[in-house]
PDB file of N, CA and C in Angstrom:
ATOM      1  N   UNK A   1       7.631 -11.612 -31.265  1.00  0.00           N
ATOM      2  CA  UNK A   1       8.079 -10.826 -30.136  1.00  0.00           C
ATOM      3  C   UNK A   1       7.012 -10.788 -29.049  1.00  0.00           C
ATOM      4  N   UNK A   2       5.507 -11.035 -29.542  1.00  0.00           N
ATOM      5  CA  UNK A   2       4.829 -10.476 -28.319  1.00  0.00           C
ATOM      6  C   UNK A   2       4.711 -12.022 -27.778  1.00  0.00           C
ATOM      7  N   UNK A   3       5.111 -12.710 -28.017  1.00  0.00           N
ATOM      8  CA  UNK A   3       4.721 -14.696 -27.573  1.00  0.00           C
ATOM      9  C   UNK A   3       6.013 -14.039 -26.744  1.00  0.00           C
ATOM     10  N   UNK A   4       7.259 -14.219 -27.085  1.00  0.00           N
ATOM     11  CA  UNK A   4       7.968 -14.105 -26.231  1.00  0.00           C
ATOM     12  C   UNK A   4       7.397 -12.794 -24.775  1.00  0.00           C
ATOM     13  N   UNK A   5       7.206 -12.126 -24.969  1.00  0.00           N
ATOM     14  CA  UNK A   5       7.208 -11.320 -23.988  1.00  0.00           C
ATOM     15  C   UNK A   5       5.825 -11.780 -23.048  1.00  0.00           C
ATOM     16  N   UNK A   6       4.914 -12.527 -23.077  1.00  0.00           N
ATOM     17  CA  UNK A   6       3.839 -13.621 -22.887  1.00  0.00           C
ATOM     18  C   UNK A   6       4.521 -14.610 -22.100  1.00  0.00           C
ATOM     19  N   UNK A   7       5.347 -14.874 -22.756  1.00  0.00           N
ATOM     20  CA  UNK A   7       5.675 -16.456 -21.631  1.00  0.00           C
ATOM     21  C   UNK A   7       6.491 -16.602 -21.184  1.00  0.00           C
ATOM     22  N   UNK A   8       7.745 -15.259 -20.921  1.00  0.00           N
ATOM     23  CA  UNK A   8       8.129 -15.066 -19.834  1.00  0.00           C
ATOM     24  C   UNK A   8       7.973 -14.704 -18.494  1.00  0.00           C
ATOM     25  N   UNK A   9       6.773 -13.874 -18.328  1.00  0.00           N
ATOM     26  CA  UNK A   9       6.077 -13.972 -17.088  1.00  0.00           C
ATOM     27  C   UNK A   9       5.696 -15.555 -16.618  1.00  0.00           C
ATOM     28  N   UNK A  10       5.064 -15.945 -17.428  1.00  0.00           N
ATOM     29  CA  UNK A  10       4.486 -17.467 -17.064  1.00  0.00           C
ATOM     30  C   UNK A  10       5.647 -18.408 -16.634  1.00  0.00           C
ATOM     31  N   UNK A  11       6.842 -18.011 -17.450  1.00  0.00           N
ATOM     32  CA  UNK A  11       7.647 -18.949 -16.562  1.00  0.00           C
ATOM     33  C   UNK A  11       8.261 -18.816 -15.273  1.00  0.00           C
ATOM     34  N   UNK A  12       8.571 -17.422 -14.943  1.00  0.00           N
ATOM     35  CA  UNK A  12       9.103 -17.035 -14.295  1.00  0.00           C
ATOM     36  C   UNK A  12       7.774 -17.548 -12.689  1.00  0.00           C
ATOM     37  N   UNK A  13       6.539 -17.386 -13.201  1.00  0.00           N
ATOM     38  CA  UNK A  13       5.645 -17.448 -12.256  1.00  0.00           C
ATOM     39  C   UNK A  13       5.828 -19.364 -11.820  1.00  0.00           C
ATOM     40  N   UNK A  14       5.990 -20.173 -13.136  1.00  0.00           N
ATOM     41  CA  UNK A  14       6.384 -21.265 -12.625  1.00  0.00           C
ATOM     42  C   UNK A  14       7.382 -21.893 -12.134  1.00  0.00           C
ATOM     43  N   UNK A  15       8.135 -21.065 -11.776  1.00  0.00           N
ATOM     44  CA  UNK A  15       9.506 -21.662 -11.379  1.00  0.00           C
ATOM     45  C   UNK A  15       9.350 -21.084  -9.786  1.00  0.00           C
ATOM     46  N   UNK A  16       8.596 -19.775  -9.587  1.00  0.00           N
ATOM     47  CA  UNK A  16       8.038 -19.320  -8.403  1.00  0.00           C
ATOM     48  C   UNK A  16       7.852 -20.237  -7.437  1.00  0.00           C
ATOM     49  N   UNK A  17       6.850 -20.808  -8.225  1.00  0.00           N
ATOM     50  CA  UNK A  17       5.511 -21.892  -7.132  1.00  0.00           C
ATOM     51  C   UNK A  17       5.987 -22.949  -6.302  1.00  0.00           C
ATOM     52  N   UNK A  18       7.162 -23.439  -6.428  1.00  0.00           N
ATOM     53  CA  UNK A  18       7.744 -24.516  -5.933  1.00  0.00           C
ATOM     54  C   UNK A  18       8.172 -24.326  -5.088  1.00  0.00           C
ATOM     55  N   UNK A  19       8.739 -22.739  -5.153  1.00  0.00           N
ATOM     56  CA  UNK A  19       9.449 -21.984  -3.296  1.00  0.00           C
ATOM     57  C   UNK A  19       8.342 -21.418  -2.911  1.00  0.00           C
ATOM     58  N   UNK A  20       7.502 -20.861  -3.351  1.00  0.00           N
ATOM     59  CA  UNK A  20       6.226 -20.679  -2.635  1.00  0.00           C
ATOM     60  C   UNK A  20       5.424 -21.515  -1.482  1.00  0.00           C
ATOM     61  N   UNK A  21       5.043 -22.674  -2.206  1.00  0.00           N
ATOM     62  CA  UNK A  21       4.890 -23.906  -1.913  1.00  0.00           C
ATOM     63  C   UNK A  21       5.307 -24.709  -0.305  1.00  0.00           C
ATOM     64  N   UNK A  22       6.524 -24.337  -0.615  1.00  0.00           N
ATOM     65  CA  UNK A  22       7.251 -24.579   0.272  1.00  0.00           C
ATOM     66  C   UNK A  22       7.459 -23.716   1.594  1.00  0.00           C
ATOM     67  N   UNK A  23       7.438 -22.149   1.397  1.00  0.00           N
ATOM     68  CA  UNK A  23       7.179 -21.845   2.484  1.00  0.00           C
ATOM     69  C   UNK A  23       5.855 -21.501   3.088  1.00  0.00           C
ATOM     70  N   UNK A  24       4.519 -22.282   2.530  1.00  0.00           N
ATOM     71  CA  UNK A  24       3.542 -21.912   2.166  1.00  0.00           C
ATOM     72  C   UNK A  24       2.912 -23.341   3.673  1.00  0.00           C
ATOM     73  N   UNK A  25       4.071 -24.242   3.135  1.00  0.00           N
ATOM     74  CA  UNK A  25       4.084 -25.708   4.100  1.00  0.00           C
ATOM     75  C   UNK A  25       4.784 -25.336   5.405  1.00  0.00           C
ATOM     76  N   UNK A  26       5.659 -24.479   5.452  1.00  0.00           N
ATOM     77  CA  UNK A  26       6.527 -24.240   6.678  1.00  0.00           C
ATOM     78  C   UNK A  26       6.077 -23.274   7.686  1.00  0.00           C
ATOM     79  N   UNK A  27       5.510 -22.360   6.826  1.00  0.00           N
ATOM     80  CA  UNK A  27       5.497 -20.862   7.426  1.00  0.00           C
ATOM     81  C   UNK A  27       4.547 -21.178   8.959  1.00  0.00           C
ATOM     82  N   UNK A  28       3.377 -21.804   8.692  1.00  0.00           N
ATOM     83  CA  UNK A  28       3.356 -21.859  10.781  1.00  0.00           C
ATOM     84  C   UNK A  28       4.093 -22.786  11.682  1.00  0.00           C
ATOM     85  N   UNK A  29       4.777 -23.713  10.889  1.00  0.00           N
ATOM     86  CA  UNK A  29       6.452 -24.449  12.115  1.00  0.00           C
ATOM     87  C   UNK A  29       7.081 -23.140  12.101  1.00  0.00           C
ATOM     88  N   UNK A  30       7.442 -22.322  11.266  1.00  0.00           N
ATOM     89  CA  UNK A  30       8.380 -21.358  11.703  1.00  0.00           C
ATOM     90  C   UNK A  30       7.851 -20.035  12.646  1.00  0.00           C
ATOM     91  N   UNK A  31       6.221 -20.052  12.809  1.00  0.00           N
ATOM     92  CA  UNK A  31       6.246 -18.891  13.910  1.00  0.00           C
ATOM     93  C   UNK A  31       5.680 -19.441  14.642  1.00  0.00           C
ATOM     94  N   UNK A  32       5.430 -21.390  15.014  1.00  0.00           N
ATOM     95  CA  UNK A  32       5.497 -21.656  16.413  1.00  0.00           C
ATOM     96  C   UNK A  32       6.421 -22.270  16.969  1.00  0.00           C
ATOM     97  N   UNK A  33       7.571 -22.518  16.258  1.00  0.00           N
ATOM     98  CA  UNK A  33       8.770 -23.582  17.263  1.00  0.00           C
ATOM     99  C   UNK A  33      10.411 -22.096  16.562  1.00  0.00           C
ATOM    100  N   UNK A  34       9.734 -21.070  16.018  1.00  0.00           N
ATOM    101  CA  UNK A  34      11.503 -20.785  14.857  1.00  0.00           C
ATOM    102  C   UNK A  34      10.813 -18.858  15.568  1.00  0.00           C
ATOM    103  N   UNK A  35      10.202 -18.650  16.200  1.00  0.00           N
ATOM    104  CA  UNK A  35       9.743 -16.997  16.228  1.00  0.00           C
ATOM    105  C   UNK A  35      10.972 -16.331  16.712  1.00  0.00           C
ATOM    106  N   UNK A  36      11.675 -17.142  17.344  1.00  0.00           N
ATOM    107  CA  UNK A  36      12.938 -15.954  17.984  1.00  0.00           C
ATOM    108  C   UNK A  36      14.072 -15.812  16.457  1.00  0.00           C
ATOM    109  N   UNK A  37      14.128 -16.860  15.892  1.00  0.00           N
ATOM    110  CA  UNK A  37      15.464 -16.848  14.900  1.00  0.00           C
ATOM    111  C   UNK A  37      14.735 -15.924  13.194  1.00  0.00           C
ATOM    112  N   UNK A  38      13.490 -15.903  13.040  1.00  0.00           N
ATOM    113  CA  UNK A  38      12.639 -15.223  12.409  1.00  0.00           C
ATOM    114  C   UNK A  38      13.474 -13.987  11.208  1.00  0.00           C
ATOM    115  N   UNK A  39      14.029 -13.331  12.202  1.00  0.00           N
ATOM    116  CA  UNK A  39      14.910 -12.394  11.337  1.00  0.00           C
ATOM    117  C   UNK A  39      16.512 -12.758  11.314  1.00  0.00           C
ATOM    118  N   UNK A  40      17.255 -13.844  11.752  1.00  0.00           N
ATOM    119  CA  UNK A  40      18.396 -13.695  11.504  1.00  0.00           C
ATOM    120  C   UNK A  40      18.532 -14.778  10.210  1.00  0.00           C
ATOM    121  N   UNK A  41      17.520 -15.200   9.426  1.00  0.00           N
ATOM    122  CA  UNK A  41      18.217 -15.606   7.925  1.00  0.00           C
ATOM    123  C   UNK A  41      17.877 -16.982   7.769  1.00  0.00           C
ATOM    124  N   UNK A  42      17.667 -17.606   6.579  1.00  0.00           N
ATOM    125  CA  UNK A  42      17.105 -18.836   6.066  1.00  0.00           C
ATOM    126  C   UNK A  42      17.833 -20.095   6.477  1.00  0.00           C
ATOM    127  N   UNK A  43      19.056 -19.875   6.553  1.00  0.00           N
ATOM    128  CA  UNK A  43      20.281 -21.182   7.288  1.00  0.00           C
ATOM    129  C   UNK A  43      20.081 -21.201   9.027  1.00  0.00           C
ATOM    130  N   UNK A  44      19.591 -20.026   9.323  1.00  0.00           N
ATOM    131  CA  UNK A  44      19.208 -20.131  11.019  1.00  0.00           C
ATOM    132  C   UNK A  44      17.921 -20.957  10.939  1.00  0.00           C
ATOM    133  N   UNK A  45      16.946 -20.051  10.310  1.00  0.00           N
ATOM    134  CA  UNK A  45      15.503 -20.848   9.970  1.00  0.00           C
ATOM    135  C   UNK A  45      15.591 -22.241   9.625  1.00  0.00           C
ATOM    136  N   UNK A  46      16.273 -23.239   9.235  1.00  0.00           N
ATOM    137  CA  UNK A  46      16.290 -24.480   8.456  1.00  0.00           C
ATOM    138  C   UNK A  46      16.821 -25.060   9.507  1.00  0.00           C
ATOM    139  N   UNK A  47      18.341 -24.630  10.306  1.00  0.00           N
ATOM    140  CA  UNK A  47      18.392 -25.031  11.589  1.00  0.00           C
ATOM    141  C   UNK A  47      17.422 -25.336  12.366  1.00  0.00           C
ATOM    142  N   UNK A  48      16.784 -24.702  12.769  1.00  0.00           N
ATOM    143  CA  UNK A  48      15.615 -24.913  13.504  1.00  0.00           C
ATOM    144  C   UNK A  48      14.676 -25.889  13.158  1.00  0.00           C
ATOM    145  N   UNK A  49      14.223 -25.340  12.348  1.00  0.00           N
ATOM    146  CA  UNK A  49      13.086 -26.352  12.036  1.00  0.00           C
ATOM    147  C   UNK A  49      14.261 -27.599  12.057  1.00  0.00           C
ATOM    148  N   UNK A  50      14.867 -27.949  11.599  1.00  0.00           N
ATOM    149  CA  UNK A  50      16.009 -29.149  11.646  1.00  0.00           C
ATOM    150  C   UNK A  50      15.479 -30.152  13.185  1.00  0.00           C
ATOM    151  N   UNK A  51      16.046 -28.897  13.957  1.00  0.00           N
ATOM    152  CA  UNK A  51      15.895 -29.109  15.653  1.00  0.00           C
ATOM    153  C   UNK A  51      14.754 -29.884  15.676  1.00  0.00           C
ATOM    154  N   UNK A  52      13.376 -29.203  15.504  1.00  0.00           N
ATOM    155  CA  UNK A  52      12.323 -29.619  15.405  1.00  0.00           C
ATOM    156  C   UNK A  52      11.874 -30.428  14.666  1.00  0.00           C
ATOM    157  N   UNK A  53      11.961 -31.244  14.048  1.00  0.00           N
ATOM    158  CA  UNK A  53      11.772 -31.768  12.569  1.00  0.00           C
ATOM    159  C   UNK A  53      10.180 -32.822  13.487  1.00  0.00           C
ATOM    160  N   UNK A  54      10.612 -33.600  14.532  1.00  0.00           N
ATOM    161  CA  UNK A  54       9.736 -34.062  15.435  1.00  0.00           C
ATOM    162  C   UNK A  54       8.100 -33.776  15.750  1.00  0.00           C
ATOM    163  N   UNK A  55       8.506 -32.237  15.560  1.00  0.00           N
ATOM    164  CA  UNK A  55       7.039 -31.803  16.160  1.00  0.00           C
ATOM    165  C   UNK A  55       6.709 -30.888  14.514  1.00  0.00           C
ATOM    166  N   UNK A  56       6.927 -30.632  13.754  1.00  0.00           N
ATOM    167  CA  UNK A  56       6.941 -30.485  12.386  1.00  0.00           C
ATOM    168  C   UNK A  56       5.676 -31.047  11.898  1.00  0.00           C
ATOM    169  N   UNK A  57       4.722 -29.957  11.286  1.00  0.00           N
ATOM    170  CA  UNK A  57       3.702 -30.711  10.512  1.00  0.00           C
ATOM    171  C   UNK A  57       3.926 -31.864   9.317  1.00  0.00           C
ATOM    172  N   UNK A  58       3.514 -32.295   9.033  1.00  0.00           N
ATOM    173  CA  UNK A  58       3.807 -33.512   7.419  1.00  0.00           C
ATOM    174  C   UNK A  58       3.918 -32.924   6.316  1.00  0.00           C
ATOM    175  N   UNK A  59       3.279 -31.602   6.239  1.00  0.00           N
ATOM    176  CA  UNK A  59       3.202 -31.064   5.246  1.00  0.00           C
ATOM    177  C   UNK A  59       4.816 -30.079   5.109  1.00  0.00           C
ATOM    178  N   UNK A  60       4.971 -30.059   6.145  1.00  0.00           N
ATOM    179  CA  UNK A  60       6.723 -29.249   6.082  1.00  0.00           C
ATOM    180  C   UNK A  60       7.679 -30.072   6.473  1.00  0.00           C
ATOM    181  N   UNK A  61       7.624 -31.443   7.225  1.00  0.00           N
ATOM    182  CA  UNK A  61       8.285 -32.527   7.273  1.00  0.00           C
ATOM    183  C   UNK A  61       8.624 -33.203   5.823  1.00  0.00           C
ATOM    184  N   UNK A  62       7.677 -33.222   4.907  1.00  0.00           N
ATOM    185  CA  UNK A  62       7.866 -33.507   3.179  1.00  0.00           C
ATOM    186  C   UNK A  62       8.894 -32.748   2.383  1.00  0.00           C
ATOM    187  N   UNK A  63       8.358 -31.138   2.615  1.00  0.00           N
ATOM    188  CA  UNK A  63       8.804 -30.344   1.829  1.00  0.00           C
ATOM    189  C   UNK A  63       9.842 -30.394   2.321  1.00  0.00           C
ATOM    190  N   UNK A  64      10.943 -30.587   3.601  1.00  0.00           N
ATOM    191  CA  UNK A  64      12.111 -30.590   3.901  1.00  0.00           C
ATOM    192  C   UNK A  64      12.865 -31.926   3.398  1.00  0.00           C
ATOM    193  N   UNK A  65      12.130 -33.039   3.307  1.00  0.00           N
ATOM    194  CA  UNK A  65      12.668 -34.601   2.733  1.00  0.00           C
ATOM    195  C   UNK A  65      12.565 -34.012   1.592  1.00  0.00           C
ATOM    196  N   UNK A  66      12.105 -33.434   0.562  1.00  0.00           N
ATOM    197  CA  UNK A  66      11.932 -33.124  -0.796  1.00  0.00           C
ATOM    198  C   UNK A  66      13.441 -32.460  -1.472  1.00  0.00           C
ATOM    199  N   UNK A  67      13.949 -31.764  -0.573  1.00  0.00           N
ATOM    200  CA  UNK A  67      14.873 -30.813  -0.402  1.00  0.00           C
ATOM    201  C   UNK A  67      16.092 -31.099   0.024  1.00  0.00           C
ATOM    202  N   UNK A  68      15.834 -32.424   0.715  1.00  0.00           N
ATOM    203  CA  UNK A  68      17.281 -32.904   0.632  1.00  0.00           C
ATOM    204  C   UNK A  68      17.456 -32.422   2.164  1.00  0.00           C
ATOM    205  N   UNK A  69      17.101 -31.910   3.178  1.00  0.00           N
ATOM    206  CA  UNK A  69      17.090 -31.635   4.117  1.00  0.00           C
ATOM    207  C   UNK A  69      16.707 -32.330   5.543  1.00  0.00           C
TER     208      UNK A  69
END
């Protein structure tokens, strides 16, 4: 019982890291080309950056090819 209760945090923390990651790559394209759409929601946000994909760092230009985006 206590293994289980052990390595459910750990997974939960690894399944985390990958969306972390990701907005970890995005997060300054989104408050220099996305600051007005900011609060209306993640499908506005992806739009955008979409728009932008051009001026997009590499590091959030990836994570969006990664994604199918």
């Amino acid at each position: 019982m206590t293994k289980i209760l052990f390595i459910i945090p750990l997974v939960l923390m690894a399944t985390a890291a990958p969306a972390q990651q990701g907005h970890d790559a995005c997060a300054r394209d989104v408050s220099r080309f996305c600051r007005a759409q900011m609060q209306e929601g993640d499908q506005i946000i992806l739009a955008c950056l979409k728009q932008n994909r051009a001026r997009l760092s590499k590091a959030c230009q990836q994570m969006l090819a990664s994604h199918g985006q």
